[in-house]
Protein backbone atom coordinates (compact mmCIF):
# COMPACT_ATOMS: atom_id res chain seq x y z
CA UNK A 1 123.22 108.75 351.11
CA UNK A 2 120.73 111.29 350.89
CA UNK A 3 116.91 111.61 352.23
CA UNK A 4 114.44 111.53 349.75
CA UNK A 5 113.54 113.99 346.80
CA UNK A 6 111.83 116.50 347.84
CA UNK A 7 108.28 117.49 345.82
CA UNK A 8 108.13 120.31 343.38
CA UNK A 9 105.39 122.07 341.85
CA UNK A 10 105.81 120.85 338.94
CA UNK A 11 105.38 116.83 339.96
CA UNK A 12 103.03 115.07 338.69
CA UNK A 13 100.57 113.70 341.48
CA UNK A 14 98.51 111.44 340.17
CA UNK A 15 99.08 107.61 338.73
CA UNK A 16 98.68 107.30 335.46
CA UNK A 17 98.11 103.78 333.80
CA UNK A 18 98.97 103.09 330.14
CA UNK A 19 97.78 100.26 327.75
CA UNK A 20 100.33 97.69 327.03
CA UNK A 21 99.86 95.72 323.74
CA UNK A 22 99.38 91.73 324.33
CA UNK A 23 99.27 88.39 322.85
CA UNK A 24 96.65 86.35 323.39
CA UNK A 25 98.42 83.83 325.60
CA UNK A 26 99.09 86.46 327.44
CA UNK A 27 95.41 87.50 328.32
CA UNK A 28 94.70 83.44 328.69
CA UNK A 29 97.31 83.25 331.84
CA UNK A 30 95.73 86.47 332.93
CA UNK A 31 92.31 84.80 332.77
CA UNK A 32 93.69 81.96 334.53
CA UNK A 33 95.04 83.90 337.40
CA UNK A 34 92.27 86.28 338.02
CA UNK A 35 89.82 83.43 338.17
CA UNK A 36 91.86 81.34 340.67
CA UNK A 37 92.04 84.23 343.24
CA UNK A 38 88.24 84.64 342.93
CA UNK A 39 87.58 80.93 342.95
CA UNK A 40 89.71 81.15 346.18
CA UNK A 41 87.89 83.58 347.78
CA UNK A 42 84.85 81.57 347.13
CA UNK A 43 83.04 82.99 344.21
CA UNK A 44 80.79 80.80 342.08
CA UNK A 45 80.85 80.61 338.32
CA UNK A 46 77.57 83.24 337.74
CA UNK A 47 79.50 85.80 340.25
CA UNK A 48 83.01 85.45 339.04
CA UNK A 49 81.67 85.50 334.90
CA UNK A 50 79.67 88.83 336.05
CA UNK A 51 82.87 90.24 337.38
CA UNK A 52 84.96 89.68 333.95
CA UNK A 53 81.53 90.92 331.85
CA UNK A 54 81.75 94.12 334.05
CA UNK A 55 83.90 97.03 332.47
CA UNK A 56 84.61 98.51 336.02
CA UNK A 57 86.85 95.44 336.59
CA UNK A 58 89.15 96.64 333.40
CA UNK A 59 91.68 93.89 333.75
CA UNK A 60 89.22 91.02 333.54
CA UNK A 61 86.79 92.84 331.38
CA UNK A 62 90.18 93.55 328.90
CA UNK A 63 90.43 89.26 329.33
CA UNK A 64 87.04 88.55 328.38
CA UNK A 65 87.15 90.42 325.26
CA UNK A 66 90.03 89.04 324.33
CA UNK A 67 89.37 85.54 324.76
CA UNK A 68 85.37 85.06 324.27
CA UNK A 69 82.66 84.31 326.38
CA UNK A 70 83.06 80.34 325.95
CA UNK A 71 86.70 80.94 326.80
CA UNK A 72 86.58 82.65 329.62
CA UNK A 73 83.70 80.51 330.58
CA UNK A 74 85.82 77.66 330.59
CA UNK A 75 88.93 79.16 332.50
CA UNK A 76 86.31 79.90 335.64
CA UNK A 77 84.65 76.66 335.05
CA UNK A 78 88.09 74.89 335.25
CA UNK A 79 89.30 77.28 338.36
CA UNK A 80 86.17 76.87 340.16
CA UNK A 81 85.92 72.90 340.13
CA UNK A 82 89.30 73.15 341.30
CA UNK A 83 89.64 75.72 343.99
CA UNK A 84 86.00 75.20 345.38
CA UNK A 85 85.60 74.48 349.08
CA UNK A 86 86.17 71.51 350.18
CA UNK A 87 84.69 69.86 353.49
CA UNK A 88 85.09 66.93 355.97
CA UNK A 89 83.13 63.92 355.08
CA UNK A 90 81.38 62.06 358.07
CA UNK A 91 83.67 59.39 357.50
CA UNK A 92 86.01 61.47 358.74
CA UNK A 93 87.95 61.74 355.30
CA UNK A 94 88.29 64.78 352.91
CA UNK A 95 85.71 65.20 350.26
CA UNK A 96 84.68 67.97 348.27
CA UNK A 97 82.25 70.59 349.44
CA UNK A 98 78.10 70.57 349.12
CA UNK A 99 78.46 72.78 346.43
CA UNK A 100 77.04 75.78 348.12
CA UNK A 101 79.41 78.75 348.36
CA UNK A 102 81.21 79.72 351.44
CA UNK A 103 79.84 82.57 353.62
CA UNK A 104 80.81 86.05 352.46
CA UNK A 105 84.17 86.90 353.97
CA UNK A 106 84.30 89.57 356.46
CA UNK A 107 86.97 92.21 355.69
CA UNK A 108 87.24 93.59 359.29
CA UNK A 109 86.46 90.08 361.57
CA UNK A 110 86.17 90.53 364.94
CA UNK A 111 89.03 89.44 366.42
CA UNK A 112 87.90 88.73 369.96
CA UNK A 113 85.71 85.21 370.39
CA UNK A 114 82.17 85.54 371.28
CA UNK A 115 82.55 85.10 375.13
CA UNK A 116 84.86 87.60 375.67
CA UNK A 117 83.17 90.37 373.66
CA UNK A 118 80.24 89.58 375.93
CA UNK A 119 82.64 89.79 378.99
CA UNK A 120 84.14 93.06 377.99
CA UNK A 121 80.65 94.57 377.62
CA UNK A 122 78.84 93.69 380.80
């Protein structure tokens, strides 16, 4: 077996995405999926409709035209009642969340607990 190819001048370097024709149905599971990882990550249905309005998010902007506003609006609606937080009750039992939105997730948390970053500095 041999190594890998090695690069010639003539290689082209960069990516290079192209359009792919699609039914309808096919845009709807799209819809579907997009707004279910948002909803998981905590996004509320203002924030995650503002992402598929925006054009810089081209797969979910490609969705919304697609489908319609009242659509779309009901995909999030649908993925956000279902994926939304959900909390302890006092009780002790599950119940769903206050309806406020989770804080923002870090993307680099600190790893160490509070005490021993305090340790580690003094």
């Amino acid at each position: 077996m041999s190594g890998p190819k090695p690069a010639e001048p003539d290689d082209p370097m960069a990516l290079v995405g192209v359009p792919v024709p699609a039914e309808v149905e096919v845009w709807r599971e799209m819809a579907y999926v997009f707004a279910e990882e948002f909803a998981r990550l905590g996004y509320d249905e203002p924030r995650l409709l503002a992402l598929f309005r925006s054009p810089f998010y081209a797969g979910l902007h490609r969705a919304w035209r697609a489908l319609g506003e009242a659509e779309v609006g009901a995909i999030v609606a649908e993925c956000v009642h279902v994926w939304r937080p959900c909390s302890l009750s006092p009780s002790g039992g599950e119940g769903q969340g206050d309806g406020e939105a989770p804080p923002a997730l870090d993307p680099h948390p600190d790893p160490l607990p509070e005490r021993e970053r305090e340790q580690r500095r003094g």
